[in-house]
N, C-alpha and C. Protein backbone atom coordinates (compact mmCIF):
# COMPACT_ATOMS: atom_id res chain seq x y z
N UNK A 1 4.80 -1.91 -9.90
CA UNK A 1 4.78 -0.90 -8.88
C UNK A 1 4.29 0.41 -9.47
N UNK A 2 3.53 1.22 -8.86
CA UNK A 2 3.30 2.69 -9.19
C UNK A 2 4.45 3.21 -9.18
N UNK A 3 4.42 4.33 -9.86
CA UNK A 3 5.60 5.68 -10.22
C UNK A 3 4.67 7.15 -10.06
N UNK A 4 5.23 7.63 -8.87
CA UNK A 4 4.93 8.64 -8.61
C UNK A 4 5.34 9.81 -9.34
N UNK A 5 4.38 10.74 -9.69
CA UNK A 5 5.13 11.78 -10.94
C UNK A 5 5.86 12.72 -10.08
N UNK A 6 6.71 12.95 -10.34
CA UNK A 6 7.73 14.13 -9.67
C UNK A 6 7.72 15.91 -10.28
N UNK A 7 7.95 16.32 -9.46
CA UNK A 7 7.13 17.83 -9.50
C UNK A 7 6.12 18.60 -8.82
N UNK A 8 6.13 19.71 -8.83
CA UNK A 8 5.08 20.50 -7.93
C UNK A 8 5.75 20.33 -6.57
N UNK A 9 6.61 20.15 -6.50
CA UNK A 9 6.64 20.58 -4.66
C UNK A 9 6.45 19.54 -3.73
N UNK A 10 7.01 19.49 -2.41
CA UNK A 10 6.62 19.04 -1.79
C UNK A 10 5.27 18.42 -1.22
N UNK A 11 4.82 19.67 -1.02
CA UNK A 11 3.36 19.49 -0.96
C UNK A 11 2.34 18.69 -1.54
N UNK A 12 2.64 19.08 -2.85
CA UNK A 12 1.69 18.61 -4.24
C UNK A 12 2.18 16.91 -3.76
N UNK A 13 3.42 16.55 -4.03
CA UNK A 13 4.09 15.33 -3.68
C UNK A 13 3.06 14.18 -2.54
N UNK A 14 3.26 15.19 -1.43
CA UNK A 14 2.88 14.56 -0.49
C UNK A 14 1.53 14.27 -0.50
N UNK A 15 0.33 15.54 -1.34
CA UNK A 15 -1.02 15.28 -1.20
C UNK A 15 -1.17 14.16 -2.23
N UNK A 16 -0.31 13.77 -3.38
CA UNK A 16 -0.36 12.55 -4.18
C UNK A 16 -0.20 11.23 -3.09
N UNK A 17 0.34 11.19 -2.36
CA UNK A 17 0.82 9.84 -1.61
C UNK A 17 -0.33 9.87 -0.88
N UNK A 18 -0.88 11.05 -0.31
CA UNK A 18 -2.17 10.71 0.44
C UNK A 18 -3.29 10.36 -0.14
N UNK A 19 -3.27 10.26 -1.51
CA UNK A 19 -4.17 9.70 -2.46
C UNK A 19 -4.22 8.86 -2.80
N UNK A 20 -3.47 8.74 -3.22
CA UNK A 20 -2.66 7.08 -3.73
C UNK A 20 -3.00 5.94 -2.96
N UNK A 21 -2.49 6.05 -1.26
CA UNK A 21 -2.78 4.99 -0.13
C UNK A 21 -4.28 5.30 0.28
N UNK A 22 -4.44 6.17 0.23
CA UNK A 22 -6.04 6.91 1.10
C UNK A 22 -5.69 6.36 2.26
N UNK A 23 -4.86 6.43 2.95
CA UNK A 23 -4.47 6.28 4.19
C UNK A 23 -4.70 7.89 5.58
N UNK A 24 -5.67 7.45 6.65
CA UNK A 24 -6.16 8.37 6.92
C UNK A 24 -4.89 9.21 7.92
N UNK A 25 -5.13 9.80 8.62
CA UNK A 25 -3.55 10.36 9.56
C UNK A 25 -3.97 9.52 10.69
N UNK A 26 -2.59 9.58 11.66
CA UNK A 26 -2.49 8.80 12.40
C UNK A 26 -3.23 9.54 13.57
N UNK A 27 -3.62 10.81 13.42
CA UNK A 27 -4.28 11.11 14.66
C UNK A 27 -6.23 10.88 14.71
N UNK A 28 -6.52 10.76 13.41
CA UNK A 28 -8.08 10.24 13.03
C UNK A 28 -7.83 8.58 13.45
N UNK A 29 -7.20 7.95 13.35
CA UNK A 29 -6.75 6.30 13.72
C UNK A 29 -6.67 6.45 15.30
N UNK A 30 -5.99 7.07 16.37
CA UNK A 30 -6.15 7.02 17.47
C UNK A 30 -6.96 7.71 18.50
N UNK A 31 -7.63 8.90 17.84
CA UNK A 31 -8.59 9.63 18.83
C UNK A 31 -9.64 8.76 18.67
N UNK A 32 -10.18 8.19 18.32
CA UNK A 32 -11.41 7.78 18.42
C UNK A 32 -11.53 6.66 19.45
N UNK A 33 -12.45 6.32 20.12
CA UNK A 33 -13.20 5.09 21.14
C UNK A 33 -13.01 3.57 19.59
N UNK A 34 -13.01 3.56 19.12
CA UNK A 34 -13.02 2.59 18.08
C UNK A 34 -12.28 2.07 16.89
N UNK A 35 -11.44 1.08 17.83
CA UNK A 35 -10.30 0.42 16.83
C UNK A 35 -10.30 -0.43 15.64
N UNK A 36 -11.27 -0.19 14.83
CA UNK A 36 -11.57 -0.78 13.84
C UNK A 36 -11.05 0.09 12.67
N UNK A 37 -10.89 1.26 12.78
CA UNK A 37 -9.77 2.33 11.58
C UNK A 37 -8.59 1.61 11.90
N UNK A 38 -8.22 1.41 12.87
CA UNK A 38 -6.84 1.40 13.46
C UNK A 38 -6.56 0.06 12.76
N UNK A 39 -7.09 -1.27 13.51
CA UNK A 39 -7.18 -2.25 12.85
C UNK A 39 -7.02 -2.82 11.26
N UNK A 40 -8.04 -1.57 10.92
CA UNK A 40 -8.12 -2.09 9.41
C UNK A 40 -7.11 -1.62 8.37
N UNK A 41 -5.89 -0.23 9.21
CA UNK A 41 -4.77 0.00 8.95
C UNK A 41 -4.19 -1.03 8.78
N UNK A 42 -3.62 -1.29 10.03
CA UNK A 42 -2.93 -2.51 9.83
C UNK A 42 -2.74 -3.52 8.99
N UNK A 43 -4.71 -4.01 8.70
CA UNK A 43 -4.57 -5.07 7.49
C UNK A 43 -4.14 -4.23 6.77
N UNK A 44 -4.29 -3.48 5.98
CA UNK A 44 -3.49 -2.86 4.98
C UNK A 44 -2.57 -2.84 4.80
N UNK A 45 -1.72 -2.56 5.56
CA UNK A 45 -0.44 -2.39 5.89
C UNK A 45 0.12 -3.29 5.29
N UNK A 46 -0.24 -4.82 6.17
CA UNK A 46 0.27 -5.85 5.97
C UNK A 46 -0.22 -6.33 4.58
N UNK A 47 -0.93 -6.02 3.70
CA UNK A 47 -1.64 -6.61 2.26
C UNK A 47 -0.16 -6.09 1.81
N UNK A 48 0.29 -4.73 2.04
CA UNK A 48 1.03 -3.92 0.90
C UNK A 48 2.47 -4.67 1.53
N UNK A 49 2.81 -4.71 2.63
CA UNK A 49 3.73 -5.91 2.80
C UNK A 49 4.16 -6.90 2.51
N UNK A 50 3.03 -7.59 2.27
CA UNK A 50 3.45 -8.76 1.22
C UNK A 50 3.29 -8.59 0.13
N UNK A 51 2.86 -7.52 -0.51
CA UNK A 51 2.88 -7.22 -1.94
C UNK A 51 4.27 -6.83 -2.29
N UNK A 52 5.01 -6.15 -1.40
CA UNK A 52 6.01 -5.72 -1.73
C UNK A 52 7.33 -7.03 -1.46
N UNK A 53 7.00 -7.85 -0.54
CA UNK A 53 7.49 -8.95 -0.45
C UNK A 53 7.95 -9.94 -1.58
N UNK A 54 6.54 -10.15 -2.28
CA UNK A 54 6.35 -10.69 -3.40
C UNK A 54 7.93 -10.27 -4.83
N UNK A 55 6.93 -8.63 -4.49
CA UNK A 55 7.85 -7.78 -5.97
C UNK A 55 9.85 -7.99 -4.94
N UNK A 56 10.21 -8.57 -4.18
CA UNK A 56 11.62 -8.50 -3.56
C UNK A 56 11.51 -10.05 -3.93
N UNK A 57 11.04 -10.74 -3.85
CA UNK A 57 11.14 -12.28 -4.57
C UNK A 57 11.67 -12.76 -6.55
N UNK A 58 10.46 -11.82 -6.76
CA UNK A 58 10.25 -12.04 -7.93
C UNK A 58 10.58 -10.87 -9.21
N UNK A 59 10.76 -9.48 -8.53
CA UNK A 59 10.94 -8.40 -9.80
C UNK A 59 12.08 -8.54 -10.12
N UNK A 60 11.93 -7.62 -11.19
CA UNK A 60 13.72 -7.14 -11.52
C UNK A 60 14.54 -6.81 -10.67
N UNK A 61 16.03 -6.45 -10.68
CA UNK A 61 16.56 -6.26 -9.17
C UNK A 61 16.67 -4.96 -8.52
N UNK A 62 15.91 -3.51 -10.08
CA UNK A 62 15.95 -2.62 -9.64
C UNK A 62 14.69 -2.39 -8.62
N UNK A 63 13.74 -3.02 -9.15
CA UNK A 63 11.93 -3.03 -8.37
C UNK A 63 12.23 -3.56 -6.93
N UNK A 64 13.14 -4.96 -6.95
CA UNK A 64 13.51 -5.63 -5.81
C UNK A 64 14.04 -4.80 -4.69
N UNK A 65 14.95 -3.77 -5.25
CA UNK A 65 15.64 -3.04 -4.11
C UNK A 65 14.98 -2.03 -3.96
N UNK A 66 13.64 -1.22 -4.78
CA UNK A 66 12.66 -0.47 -3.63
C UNK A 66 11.86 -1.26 -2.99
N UNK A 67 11.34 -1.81 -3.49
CA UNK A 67 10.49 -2.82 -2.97
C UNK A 67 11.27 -3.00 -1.41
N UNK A 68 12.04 -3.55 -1.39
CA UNK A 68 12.89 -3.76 0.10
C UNK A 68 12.82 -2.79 0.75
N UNK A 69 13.17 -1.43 0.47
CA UNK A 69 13.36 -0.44 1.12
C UNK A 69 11.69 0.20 1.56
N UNK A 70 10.74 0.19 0.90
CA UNK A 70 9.69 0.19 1.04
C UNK A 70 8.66 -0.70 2.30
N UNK A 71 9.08 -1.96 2.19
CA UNK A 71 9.01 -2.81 3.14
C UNK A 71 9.81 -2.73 4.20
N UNK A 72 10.76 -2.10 4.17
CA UNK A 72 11.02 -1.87 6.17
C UNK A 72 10.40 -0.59 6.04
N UNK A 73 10.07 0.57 5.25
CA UNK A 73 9.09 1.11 5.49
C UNK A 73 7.81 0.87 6.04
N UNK A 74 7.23 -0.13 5.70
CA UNK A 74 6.20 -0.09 6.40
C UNK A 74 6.17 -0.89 7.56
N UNK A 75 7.18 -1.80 7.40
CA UNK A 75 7.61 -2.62 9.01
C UNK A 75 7.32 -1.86 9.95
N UNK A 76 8.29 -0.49 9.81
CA UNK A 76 8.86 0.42 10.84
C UNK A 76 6.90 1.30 10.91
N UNK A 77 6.52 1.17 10.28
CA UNK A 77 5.32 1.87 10.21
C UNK A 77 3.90 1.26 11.08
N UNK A 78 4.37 -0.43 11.11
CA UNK A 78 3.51 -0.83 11.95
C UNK A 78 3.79 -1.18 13.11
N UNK A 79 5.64 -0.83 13.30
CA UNK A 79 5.73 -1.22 14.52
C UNK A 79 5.33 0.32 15.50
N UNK A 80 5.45 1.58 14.85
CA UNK A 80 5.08 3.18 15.27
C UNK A 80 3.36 2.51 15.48
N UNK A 81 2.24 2.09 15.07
CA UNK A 81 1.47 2.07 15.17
C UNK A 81 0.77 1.62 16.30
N UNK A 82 2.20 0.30 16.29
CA UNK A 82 1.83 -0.34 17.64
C UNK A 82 2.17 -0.08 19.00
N UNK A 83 3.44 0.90 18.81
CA UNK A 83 3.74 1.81 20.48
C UNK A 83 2.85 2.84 20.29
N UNK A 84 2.27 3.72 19.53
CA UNK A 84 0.97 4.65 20.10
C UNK A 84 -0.07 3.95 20.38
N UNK A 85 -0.57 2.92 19.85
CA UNK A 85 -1.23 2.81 20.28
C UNK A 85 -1.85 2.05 21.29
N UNK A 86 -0.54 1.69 22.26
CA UNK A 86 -0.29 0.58 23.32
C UNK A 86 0.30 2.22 24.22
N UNK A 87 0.71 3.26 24.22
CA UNK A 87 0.61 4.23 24.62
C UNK A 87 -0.95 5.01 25.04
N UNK A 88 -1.32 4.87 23.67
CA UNK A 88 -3.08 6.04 23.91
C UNK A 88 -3.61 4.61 24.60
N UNK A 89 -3.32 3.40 25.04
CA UNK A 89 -4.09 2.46 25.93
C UNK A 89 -3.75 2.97 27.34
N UNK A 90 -2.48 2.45 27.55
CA UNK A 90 -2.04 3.05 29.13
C UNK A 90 -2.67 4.52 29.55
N UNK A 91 -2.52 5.42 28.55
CA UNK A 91 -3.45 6.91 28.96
C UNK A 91 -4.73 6.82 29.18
N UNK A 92 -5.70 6.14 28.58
CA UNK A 92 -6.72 5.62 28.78
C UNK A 92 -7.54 5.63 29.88
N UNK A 93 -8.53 5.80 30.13
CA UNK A 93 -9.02 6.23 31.49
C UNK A 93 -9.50 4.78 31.81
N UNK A 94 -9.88 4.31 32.99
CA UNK A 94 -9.96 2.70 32.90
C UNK A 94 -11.11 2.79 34.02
């Protein structure tokens, strides 16, 4: 697993994690006419899901228990993905 360096602030913190995933914001993923960002979130999502799956199988039991906690992280992350964007559908002009 990566180890995030600690320090600098919040900020600094947070612009590391946005580096790290290169994960774009969730509002560049839903404004657009074209669900193929959106989509290809998802696969992602789910790659790092079972990656983390894996490391809750097989790591040590300290890796195991972020690893877990990490993974309903992103559970909870694709299930947010999937009420906006079953939301920005219904808004949708038709």
């Amino acid at each position: 697993m990566t180890t995030l360096r600690s320090g600098g602030g919040a900020e600094a913190q947070t612009a590391d994690l946005a580096g790290l995933f290169n994960y774009p914001s969730l509002g560049r993923l839903l404004e657009g006419g074209d669900p193929r960002a959106l989509e290809e979130m998802r696969a992602r999502l789910a790659r790092t899901n079972q990656e983390l799956e894996r490391v809750v199988r097989q790591g040590t039991r300290e890796d195991a228990d972020r690893a877990a906690r990490a993974a309903r992280a992103v559970t909870l992350t694709l299930a947010l993905l999937d009420t906006l964007d079953g939301m920005r559908r219904e808004g949708a002009p038709r």
